[in-house]
PDB file of N, CA and C in Angstrom:
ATOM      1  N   UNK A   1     106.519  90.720 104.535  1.00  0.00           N
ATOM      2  CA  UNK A   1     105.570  90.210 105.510  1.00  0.00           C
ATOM      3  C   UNK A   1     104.464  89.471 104.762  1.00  0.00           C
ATOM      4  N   UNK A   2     104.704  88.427 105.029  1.00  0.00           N
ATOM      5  CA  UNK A   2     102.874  87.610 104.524  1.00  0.00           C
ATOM      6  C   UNK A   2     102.123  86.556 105.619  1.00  0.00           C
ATOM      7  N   UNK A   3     100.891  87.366 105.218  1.00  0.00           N
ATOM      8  CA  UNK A   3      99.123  87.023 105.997  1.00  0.00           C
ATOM      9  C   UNK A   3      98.502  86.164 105.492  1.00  0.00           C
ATOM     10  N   UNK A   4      97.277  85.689 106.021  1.00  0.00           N
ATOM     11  CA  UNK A   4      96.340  84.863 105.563  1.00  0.00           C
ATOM     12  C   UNK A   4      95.534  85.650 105.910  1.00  0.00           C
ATOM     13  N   UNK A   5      94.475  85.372 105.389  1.00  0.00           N
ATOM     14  CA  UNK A   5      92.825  85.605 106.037  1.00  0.00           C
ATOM     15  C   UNK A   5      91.428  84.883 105.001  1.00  0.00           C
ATOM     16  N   UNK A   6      91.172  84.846 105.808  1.00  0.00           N
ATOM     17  CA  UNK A   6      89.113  83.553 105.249  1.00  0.00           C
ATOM     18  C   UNK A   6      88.259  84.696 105.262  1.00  0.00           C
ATOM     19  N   UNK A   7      88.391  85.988 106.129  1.00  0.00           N
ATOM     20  CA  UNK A   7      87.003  86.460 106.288  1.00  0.00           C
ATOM     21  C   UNK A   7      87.302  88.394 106.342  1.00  0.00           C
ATOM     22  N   UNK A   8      86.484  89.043 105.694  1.00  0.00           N
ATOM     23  CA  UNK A   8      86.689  90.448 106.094  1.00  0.00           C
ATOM     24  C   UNK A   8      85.235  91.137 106.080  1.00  0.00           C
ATOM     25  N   UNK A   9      84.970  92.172 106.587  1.00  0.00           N
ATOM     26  CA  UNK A   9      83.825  93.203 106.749  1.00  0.00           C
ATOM     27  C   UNK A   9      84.073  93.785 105.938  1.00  0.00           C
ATOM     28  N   UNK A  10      83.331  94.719 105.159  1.00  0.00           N
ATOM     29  CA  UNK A  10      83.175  95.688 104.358  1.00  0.00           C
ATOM     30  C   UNK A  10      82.017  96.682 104.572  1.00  0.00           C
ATOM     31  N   UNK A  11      82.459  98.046 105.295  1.00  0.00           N
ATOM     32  CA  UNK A  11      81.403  98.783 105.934  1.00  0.00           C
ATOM     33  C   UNK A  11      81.194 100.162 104.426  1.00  0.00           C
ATOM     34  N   UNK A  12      80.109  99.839 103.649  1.00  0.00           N
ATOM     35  CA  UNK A  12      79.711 100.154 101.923  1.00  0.00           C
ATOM     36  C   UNK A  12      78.451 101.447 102.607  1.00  0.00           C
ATOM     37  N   UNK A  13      79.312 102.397 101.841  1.00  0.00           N
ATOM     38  CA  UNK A  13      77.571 104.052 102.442  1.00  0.00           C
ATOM     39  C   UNK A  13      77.329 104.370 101.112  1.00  0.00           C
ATOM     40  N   UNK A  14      77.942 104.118  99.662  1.00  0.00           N
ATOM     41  CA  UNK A  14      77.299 104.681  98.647  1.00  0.00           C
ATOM     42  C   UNK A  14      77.062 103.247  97.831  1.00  0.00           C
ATOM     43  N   UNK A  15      76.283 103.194  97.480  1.00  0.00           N
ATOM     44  CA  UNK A  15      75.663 101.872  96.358  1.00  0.00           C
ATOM     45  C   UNK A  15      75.289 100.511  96.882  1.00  0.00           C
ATOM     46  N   UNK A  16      75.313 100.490  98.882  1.00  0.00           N
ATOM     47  CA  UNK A  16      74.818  99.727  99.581  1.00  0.00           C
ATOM     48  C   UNK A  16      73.525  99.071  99.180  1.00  0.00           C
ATOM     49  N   UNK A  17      72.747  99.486  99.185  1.00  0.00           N
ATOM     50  CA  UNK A  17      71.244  99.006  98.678  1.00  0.00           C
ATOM     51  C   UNK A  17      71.426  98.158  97.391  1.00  0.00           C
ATOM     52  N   UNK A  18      72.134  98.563  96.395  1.00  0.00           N
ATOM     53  CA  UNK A  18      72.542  97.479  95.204  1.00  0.00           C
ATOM     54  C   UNK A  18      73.155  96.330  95.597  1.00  0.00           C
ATOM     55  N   UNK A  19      74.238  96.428  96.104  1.00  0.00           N
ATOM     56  CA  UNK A  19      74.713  95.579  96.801  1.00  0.00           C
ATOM     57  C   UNK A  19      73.938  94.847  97.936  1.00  0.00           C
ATOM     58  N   UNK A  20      72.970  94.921  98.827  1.00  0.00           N
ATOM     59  CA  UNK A  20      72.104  94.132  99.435  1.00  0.00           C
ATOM     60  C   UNK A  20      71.203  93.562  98.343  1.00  0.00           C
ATOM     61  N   UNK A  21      70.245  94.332  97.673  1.00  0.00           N
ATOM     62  CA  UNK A  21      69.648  93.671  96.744  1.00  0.00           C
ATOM     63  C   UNK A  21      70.229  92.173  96.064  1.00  0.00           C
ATOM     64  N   UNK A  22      71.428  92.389  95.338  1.00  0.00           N
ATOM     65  CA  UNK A  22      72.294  91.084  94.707  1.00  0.00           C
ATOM     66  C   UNK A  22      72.780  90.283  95.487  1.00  0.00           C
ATOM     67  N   UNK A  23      73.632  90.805  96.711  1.00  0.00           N
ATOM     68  CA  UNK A  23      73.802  89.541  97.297  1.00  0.00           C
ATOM     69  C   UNK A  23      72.133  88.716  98.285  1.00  0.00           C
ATOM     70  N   UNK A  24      71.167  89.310  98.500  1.00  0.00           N
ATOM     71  CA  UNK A  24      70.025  88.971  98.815  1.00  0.00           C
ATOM     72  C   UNK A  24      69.285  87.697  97.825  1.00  0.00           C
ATOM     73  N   UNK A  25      69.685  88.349  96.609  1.00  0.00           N
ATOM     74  CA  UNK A  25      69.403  87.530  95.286  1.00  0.00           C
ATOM     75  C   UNK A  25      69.859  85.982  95.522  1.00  0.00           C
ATOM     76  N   UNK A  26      70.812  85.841  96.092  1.00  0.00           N
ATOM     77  CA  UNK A  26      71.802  84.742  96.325  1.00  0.00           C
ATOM     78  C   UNK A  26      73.272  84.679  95.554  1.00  0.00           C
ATOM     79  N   UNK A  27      73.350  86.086  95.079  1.00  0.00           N
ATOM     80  CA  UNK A  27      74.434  86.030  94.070  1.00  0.00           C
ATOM     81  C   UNK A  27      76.064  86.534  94.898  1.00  0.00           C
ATOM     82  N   UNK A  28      76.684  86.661  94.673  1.00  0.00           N
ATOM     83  CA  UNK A  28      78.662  86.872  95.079  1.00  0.00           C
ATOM     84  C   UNK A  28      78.770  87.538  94.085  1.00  0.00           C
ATOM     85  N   UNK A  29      79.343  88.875  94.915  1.00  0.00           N
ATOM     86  CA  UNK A  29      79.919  89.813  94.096  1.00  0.00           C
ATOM     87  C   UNK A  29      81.244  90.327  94.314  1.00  0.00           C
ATOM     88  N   UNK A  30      82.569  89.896  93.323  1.00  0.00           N
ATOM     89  CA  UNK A  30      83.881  90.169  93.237  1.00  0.00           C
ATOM     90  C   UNK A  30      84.453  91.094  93.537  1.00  0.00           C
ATOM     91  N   UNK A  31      85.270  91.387  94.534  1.00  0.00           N
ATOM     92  CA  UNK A  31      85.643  92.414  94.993  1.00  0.00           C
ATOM     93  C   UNK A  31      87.191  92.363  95.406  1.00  0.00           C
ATOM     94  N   UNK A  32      87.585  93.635  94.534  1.00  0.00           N
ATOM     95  CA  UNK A  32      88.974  93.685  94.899  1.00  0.00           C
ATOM     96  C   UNK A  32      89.588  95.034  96.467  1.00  0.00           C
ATOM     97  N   UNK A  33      89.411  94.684  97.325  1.00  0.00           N
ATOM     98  CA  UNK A  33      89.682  95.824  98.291  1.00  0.00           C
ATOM     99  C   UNK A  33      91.124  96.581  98.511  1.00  0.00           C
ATOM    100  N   UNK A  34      91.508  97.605  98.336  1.00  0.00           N
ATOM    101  CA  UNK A  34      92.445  97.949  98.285  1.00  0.00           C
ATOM    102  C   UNK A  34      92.660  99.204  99.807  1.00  0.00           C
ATOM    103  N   UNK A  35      93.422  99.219 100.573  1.00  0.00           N
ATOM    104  CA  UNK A  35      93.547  99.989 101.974  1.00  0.00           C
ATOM    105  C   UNK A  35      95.021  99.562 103.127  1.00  0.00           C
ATOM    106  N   UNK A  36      94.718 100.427 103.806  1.00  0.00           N
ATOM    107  CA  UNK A  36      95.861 100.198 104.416  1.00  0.00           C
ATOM    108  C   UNK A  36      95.547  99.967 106.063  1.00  0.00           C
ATOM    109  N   UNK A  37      96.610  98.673 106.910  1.00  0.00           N
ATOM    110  CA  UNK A  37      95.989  98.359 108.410  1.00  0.00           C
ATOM    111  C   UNK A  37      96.133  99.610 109.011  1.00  0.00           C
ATOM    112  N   UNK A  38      95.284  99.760 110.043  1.00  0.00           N
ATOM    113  CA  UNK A  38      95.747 100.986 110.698  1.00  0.00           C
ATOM    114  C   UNK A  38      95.749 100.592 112.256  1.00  0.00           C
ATOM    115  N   UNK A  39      95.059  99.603 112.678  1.00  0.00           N
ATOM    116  CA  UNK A  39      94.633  99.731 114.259  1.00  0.00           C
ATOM    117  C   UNK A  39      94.314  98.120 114.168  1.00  0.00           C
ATOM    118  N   UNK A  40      94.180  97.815 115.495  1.00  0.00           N
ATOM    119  CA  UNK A  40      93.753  96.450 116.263  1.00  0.00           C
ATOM    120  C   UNK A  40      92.068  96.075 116.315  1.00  0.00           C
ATOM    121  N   UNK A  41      90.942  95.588 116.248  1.00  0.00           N
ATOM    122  CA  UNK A  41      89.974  95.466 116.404  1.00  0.00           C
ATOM    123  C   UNK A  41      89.407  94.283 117.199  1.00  0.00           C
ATOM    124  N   UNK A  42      89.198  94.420 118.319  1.00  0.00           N
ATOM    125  CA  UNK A  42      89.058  93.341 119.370  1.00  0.00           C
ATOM    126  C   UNK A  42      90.469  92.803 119.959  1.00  0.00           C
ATOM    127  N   UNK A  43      90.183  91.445 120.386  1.00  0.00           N
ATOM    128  CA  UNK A  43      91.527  91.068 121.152  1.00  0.00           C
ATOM    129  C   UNK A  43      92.172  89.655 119.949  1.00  0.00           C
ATOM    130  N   UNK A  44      93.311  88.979 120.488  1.00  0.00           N
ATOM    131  CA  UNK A  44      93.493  87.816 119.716  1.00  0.00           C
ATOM    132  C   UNK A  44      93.281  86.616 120.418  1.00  0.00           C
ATOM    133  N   UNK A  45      92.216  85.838 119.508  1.00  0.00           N
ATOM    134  CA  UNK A  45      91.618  84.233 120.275  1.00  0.00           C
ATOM    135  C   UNK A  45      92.270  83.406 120.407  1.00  0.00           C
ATOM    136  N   UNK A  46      93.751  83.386 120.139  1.00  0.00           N
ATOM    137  CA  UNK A  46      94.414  82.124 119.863  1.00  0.00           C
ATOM    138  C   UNK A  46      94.398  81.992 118.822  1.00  0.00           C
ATOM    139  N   UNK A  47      93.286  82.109 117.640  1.00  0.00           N
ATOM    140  CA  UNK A  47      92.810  81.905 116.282  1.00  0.00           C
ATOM    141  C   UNK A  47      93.121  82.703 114.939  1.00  0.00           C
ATOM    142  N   UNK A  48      92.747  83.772 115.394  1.00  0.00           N
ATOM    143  CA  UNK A  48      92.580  85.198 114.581  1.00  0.00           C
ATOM    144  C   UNK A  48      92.543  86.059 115.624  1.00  0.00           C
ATOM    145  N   UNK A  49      92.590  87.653 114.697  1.00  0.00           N
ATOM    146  CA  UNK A  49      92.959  88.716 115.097  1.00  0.00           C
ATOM    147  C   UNK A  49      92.614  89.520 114.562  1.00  0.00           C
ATOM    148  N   UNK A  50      91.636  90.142 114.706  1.00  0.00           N
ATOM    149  CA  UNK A  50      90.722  91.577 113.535  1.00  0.00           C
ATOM    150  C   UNK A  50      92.044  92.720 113.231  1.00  0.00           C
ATOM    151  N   UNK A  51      91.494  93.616 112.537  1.00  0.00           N
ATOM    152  CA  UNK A  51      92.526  94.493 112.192  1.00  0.00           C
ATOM    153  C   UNK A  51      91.387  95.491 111.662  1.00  0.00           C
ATOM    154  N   UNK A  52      91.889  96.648 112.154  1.00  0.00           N
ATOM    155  CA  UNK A  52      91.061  97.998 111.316  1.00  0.00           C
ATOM    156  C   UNK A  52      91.793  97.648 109.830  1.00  0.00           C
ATOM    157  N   UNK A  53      90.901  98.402 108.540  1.00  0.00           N
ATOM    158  CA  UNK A  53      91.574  98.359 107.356  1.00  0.00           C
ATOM    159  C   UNK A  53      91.274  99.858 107.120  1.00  0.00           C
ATOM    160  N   UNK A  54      91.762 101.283 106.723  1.00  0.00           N
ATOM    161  CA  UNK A  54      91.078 102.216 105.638  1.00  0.00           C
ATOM    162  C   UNK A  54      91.431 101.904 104.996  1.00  0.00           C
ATOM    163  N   UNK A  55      89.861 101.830 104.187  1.00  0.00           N
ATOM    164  CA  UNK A  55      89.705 101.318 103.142  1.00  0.00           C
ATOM    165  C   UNK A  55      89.935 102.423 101.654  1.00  0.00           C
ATOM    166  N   UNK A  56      90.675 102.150 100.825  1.00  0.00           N
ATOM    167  CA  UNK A  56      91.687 103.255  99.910  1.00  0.00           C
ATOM    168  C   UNK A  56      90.432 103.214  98.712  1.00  0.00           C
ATOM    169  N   UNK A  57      90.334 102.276  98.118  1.00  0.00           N
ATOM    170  CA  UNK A  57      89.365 101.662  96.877  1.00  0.00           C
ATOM    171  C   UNK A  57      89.114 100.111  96.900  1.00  0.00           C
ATOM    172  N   UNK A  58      87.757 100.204  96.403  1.00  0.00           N
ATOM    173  CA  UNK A  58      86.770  98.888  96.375  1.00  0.00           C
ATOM    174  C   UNK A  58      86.600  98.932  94.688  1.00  0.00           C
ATOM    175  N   UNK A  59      87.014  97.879  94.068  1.00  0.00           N
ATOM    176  CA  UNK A  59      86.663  97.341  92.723  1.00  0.00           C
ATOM    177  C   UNK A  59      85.846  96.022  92.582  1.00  0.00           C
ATOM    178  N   UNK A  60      84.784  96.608  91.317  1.00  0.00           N
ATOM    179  CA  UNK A  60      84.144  94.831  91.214  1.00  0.00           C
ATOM    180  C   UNK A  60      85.104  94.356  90.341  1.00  0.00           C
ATOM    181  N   UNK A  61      85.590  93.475  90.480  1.00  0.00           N
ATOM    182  CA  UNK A  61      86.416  92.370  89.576  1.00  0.00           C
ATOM    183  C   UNK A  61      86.055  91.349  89.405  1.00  0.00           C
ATOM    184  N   UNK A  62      85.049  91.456  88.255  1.00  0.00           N
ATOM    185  CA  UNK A  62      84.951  90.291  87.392  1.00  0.00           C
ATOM    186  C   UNK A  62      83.603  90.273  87.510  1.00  0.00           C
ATOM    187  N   UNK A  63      83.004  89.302  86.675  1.00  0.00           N
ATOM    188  CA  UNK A  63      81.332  88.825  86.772  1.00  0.00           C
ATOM    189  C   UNK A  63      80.417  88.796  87.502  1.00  0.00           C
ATOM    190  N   UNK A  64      79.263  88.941  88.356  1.00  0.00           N
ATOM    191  CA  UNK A  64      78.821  88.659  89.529  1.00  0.00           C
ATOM    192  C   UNK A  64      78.306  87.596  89.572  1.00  0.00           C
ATOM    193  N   UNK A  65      78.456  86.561  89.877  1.00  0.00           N
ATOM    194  CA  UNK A  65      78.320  85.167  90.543  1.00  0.00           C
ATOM    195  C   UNK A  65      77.082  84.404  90.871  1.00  0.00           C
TER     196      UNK A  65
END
């Protein structure tokens, strides 16, 4: 099976505040998300189509930007 996607959420409860701080900065920070779909999230526009993700592990990968 292969997807596309441009855009995802990332809902962050431990090291949030670091992460606002830097990207506030104006900086991009690399992230590898690793999880599995589980559920539907909203309806489909014709366009796109949300998707629940649990989320398994979050890695920074690579430099911050």
């Amino acid at each position: 099976m292969k997807f596309y996607s441009e855009f995802a959420l990332l809902d962050i409860k431990h090291g949030r505040k670091g992460v606002a701080k830097t990207v506030k900065a104006g900086k991009k920070i690399p992230v590898l998300i690793e999880g599995e779909i589980e559920g539907i999230w909203g309806s489909d526009d014709g366009i796109s189509q949300e998707f629940e993700i649990a989320v398994k592990r979050v890695k920074v990968k690579g430099k911050i930007l």
